[in-house]
N, C-alpha and C. Protein backbone atom coordinates (compact mmCIF):
# COMPACT_ATOMS: atom_id res chain seq x y z
N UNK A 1 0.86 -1.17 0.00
CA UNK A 1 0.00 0.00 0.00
C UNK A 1 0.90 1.23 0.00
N UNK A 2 0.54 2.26 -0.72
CA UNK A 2 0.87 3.58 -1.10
C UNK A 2 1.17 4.35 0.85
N UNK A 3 2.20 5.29 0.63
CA UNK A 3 2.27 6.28 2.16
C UNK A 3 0.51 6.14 2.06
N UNK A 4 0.26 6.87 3.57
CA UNK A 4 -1.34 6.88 3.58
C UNK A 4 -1.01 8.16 4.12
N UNK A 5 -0.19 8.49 4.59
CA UNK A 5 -0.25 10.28 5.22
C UNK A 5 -1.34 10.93 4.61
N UNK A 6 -1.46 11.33 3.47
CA UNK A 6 -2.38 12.52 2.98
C UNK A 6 -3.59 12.05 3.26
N UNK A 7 -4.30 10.83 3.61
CA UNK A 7 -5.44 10.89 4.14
C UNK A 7 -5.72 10.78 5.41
N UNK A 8 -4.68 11.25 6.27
CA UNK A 8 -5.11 11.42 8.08
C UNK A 8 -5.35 12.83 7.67
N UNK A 9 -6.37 12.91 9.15
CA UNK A 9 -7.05 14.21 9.29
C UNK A 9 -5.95 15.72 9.70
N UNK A 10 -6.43 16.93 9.80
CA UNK A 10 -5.69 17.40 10.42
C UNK A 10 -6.57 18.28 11.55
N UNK A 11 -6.93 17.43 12.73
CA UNK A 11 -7.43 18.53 14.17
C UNK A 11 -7.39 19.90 13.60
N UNK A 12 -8.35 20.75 14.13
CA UNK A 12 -8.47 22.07 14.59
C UNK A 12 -9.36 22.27 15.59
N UNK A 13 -9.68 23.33 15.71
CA UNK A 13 -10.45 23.84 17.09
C UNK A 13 -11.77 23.08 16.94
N UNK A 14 -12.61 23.33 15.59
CA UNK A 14 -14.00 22.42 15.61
C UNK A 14 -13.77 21.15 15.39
N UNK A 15 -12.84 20.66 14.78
CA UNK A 15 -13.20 19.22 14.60
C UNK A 15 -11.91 18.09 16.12
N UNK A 16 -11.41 18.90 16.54
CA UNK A 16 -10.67 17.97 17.57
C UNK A 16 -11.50 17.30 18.67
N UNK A 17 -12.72 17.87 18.79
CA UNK A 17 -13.39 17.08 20.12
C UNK A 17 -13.87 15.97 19.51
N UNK A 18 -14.29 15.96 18.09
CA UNK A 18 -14.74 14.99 17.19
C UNK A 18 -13.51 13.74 17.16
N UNK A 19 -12.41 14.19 16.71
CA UNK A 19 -11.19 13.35 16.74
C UNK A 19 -11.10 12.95 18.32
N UNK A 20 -10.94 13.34 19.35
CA UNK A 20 -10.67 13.25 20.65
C UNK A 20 -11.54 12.14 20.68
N UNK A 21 -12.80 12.21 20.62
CA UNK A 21 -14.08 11.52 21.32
C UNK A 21 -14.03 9.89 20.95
N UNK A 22 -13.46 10.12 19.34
CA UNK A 22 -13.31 9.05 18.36
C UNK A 22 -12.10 7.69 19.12
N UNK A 23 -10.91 9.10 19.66
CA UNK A 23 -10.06 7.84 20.27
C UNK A 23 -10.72 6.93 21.37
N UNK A 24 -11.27 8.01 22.22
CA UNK A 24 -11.93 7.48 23.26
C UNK A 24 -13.23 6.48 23.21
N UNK A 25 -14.04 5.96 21.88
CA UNK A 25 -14.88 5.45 21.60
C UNK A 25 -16.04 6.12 21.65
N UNK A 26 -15.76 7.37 21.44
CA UNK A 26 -17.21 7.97 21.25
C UNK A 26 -17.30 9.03 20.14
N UNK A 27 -18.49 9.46 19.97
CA UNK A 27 -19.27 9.88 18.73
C UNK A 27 -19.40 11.32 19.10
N UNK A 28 -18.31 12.71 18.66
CA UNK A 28 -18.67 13.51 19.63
C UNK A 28 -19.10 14.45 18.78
N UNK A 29 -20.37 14.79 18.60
CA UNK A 29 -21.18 15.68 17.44
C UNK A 29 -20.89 17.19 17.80
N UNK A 30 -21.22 18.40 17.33
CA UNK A 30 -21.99 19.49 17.36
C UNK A 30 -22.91 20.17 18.01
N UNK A 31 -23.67 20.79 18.68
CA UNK A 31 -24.94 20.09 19.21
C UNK A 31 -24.56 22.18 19.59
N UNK A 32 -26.22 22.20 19.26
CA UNK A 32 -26.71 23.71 19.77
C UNK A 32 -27.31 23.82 21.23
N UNK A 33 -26.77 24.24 22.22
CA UNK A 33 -26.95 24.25 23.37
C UNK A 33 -28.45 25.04 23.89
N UNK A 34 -28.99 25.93 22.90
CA UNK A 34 -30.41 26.74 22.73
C UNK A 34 -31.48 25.43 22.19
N UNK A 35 -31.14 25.41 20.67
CA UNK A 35 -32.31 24.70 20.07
C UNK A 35 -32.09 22.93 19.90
N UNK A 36 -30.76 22.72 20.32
CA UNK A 36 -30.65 21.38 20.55
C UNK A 36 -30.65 20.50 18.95
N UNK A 37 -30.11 21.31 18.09
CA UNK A 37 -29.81 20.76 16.50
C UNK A 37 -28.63 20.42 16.91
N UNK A 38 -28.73 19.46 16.11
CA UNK A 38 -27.16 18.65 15.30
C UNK A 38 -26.48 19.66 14.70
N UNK A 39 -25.48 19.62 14.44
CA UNK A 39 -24.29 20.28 12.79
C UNK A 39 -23.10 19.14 12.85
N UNK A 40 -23.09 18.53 11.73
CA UNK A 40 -22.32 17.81 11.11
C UNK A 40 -22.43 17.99 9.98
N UNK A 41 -21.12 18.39 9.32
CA UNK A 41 -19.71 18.46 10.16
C UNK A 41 -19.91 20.00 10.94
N UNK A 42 -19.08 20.19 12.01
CA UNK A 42 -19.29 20.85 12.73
C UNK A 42 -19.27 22.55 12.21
N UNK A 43 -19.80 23.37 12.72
CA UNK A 43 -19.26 24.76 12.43
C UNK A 43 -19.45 25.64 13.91
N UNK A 44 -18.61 26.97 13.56
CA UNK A 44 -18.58 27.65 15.15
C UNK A 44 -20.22 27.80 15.62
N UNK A 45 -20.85 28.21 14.42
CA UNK A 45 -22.31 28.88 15.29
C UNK A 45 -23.22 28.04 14.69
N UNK A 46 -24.69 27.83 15.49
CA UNK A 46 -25.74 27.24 14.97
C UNK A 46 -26.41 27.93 13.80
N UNK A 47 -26.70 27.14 13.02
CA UNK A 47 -27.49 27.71 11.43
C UNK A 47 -28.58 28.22 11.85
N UNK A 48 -29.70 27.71 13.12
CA UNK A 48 -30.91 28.01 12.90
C UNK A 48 -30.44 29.09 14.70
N UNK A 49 -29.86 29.22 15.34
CA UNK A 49 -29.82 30.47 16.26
C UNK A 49 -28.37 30.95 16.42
N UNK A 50 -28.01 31.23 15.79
CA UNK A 50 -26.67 31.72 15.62
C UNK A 50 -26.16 31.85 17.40
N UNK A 51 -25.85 30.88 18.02
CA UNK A 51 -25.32 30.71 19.20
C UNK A 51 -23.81 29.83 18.82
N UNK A 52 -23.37 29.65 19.48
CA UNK A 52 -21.95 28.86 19.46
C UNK A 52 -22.68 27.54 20.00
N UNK A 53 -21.80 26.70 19.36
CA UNK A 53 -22.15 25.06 19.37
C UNK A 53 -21.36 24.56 20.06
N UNK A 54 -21.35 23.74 21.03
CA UNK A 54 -20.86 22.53 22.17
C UNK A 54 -20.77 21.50 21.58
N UNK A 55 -19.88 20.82 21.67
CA UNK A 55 -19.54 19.00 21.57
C UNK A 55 -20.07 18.44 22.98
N UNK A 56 -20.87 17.23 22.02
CA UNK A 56 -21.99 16.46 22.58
C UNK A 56 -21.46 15.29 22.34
N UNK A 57 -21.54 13.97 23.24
CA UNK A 57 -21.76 12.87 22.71
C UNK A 57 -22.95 12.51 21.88
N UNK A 58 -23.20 11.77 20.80
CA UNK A 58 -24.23 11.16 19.97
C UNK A 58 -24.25 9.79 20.54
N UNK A 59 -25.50 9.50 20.13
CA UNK A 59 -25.78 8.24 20.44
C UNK A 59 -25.11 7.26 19.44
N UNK A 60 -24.18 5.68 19.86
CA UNK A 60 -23.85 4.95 18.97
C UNK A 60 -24.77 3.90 18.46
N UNK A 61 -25.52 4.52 17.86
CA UNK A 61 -26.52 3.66 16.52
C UNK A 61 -26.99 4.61 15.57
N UNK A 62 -27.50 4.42 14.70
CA UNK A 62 -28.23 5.26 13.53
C UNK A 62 -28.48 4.22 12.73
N UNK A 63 -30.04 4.66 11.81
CA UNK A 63 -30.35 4.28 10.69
C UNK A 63 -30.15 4.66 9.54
N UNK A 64 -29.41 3.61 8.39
CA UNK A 64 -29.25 3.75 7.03
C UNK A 64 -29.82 4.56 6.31
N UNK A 65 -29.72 6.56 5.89
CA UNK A 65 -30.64 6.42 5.08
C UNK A 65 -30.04 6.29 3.39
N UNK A 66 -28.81 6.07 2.92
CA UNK A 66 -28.55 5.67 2.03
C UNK A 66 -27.09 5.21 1.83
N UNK A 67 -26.77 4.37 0.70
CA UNK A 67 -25.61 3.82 0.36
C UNK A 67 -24.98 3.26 -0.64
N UNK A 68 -23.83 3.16 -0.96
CA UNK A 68 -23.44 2.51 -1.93
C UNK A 68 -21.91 1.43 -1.57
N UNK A 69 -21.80 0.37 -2.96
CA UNK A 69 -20.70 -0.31 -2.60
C UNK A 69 -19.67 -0.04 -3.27
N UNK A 70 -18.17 0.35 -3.07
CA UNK A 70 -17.21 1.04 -3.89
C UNK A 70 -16.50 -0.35 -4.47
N UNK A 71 -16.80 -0.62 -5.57
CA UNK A 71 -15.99 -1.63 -6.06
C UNK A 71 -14.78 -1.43 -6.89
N UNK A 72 -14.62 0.24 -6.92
CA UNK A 72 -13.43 0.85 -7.98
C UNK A 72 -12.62 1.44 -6.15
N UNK A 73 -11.36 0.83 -6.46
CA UNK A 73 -10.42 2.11 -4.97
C UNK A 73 -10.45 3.43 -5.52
N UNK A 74 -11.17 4.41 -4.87
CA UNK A 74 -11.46 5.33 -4.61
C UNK A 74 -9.96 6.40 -4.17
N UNK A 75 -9.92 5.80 -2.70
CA UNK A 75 -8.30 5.85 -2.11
C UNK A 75 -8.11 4.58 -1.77
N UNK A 76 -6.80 4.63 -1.19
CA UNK A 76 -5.66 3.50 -1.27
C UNK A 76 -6.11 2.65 0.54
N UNK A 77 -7.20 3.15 1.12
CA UNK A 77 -7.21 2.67 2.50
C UNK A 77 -7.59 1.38 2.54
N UNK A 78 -8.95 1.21 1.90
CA UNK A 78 -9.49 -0.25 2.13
C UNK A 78 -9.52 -0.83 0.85
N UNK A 79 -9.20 -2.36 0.72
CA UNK A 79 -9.80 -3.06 -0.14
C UNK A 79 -11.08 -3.04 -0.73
N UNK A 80 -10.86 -2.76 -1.91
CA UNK A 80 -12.74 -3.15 -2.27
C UNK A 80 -13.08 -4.77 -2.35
N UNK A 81 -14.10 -4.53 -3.10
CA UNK A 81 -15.61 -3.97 -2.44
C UNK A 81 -15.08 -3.61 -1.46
N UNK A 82 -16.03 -2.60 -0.72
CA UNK A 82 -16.53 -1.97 0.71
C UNK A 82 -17.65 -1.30 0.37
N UNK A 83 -18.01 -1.37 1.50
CA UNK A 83 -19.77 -0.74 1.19
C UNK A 83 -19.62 0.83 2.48
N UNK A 84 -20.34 2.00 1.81
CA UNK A 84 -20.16 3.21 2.26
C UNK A 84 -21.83 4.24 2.76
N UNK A 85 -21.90 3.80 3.48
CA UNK A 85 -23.44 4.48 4.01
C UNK A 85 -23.49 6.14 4.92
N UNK A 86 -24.64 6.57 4.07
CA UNK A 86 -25.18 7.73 5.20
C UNK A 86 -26.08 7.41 6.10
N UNK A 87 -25.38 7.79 7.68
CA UNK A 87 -26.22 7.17 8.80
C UNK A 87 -26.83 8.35 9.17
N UNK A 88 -28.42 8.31 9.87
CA UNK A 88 -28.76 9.22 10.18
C UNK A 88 -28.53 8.60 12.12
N UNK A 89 -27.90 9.41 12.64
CA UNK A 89 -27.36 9.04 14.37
C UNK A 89 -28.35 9.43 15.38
N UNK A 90 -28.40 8.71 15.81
CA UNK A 90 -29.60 8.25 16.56
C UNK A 90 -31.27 7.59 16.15
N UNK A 91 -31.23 8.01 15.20
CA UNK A 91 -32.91 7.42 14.07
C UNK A 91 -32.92 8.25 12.97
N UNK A 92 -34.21 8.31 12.65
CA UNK A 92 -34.06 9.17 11.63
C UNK A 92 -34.59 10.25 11.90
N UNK A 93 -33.90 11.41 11.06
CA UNK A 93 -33.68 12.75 11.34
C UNK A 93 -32.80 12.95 12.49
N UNK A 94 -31.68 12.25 12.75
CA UNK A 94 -30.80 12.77 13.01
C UNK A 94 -29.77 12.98 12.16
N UNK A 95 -28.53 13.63 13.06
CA UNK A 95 -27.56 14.40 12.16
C UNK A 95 -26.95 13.08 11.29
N UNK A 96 -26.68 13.45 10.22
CA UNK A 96 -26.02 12.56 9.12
C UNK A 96 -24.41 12.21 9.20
N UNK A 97 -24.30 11.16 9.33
CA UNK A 97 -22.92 11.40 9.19
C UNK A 97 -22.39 9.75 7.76
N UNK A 98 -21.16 10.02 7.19
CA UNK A 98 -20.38 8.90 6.29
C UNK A 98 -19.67 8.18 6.75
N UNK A 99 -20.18 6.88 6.34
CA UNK A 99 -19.00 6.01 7.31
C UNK A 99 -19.02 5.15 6.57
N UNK A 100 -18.00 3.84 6.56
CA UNK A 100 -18.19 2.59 5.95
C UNK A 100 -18.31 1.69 6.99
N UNK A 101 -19.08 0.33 6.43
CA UNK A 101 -20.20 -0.57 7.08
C UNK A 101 -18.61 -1.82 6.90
N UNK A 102 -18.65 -2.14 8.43
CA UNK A 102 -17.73 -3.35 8.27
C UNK A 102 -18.76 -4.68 8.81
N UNK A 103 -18.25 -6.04 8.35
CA UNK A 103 -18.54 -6.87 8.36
C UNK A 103 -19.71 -7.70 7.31
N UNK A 104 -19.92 -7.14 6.32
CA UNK A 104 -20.20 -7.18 5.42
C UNK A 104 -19.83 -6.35 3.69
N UNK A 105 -19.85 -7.24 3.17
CA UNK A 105 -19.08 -6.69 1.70
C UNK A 105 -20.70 -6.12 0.79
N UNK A 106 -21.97 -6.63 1.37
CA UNK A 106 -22.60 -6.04 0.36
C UNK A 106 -23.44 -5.12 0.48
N UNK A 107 -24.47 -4.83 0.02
CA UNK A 107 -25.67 -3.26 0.05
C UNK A 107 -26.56 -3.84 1.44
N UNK A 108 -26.23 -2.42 1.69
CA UNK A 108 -27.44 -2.52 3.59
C UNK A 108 -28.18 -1.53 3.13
N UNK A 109 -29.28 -1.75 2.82
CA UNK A 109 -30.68 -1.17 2.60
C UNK A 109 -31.28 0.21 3.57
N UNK A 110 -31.62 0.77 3.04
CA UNK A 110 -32.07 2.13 3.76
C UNK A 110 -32.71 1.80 4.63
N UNK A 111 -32.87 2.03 5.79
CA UNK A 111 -33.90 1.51 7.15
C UNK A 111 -32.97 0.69 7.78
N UNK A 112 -32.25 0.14 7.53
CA UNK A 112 -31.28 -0.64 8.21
C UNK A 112 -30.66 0.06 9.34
N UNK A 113 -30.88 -0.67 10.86
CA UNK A 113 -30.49 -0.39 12.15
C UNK A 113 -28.82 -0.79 11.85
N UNK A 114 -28.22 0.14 12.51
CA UNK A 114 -26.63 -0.01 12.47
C UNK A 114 -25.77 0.79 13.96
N UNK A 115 -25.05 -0.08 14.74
CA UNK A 115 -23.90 0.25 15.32
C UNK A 115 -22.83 0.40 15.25
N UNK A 116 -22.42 1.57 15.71
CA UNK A 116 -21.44 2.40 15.62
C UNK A 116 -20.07 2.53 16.48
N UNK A 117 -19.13 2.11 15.84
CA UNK A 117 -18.29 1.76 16.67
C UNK A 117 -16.92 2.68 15.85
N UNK A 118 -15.71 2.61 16.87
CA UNK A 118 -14.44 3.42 16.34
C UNK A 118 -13.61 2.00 15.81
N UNK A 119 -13.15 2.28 14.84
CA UNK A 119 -11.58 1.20 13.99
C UNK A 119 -10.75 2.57 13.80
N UNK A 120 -9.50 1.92 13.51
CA UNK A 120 -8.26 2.71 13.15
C UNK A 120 -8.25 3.10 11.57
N UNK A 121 -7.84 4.28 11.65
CA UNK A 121 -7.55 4.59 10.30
C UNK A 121 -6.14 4.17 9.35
N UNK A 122 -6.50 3.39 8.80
CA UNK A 122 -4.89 2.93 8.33
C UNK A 122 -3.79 4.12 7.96
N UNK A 123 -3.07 3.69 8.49
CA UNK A 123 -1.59 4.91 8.34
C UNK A 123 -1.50 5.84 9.09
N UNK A 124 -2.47 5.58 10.28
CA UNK A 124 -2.16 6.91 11.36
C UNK A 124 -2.65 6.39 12.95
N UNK A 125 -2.59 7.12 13.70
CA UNK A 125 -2.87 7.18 14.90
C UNK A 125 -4.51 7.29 14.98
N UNK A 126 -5.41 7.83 14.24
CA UNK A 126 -6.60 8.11 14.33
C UNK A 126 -7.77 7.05 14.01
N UNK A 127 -9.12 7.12 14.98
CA UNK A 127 -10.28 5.93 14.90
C UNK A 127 -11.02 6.92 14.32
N UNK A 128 -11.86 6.21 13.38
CA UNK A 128 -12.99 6.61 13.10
C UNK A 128 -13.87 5.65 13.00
N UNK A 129 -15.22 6.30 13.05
CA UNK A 129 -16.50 5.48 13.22
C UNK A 129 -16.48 4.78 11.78
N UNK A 130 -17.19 3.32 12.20
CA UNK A 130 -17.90 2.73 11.21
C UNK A 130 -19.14 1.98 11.51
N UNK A 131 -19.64 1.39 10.45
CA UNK A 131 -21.40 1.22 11.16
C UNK A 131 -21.05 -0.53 11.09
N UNK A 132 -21.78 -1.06 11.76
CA UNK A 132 -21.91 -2.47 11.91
C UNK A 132 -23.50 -2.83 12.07
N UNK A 133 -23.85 -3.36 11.04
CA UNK A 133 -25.30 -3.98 10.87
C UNK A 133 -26.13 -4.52 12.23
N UNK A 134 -26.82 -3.74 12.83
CA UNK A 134 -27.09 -4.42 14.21
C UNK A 134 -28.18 -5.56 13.65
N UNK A 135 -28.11 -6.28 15.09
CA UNK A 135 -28.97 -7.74 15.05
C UNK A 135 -30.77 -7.25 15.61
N UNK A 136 -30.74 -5.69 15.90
CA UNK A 136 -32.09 -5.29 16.26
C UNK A 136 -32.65 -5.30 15.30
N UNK A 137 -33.77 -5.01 15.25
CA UNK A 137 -34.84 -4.67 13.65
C UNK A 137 -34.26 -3.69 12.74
N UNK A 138 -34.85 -3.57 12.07
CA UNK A 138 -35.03 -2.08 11.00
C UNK A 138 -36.08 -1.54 11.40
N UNK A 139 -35.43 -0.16 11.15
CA UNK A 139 -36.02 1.22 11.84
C UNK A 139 -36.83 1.66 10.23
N UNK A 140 -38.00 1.91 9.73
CA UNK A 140 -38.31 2.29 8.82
C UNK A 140 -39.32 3.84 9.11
């Protein structure tokens, strides 16, 4: 495999509690301390009350609301196939976030219940979330 440097992240002020939370096994969102919205990916102020935004833990599950399987390498991290979903965190209508689905190589269907867990990013020090098909129902 190719250096992987250019695809570790680089921390700053909004996204390090996100990185931080990640080592530690957790999911650490955005979160408007007034109206209680999501922002992912993060920004300094809330869209809908222009207040400054707090890092929150998220809940580790969300439902599938869409996806695809990369059968062309994209980048040099994972083997393909891999399959790449937008989770909505916590159910639906929550904040969205991209992740890839381990333990399976093929399409997880929209509604699909998924847990969320941290793996390592190849070529660096850093975890990031990926979704794992839970054994609960589907959330439709």
């Amino acid at each position: 495999m190719s250096d992987l440097s250019a695809f570790q992240p680089v921390p700053d002020a909004l996204t390090g509690p996100f990185w931080d939370g990640a080592r530690g096994g957790r999911l650490i969102l955005a979160r408007c301390p007034r109206c209680r919205a999501w922002q992912h990916p993060p920004l300094e102020m809330c869209r809908a009350c222009a207040v400054p935004l707090q890092p929150e833990a998220a809940p580790l599950w969300g439902v599938v609301y869409s996806g695809t399987v990369m059968r062309h390498p994209a980048v040099p991290l994972y083997p393909t196939p891999y399959t790449v979903v937008i989770v909505e965190v916590g159910g639906v209508g929550g904040p969205r976030i991209v992740t890839r689905v381990v333990g399976t190589d093929g399409d997880v269907a929209p509604g699909t219940r998924v847990d969320i867990a941290m793996r390592p990013l190849p070529g660096g020090d850093f975890m990031v979330p990926v979704a794992l098909v839970s054994t609960r129902e589907e959330v439709r």
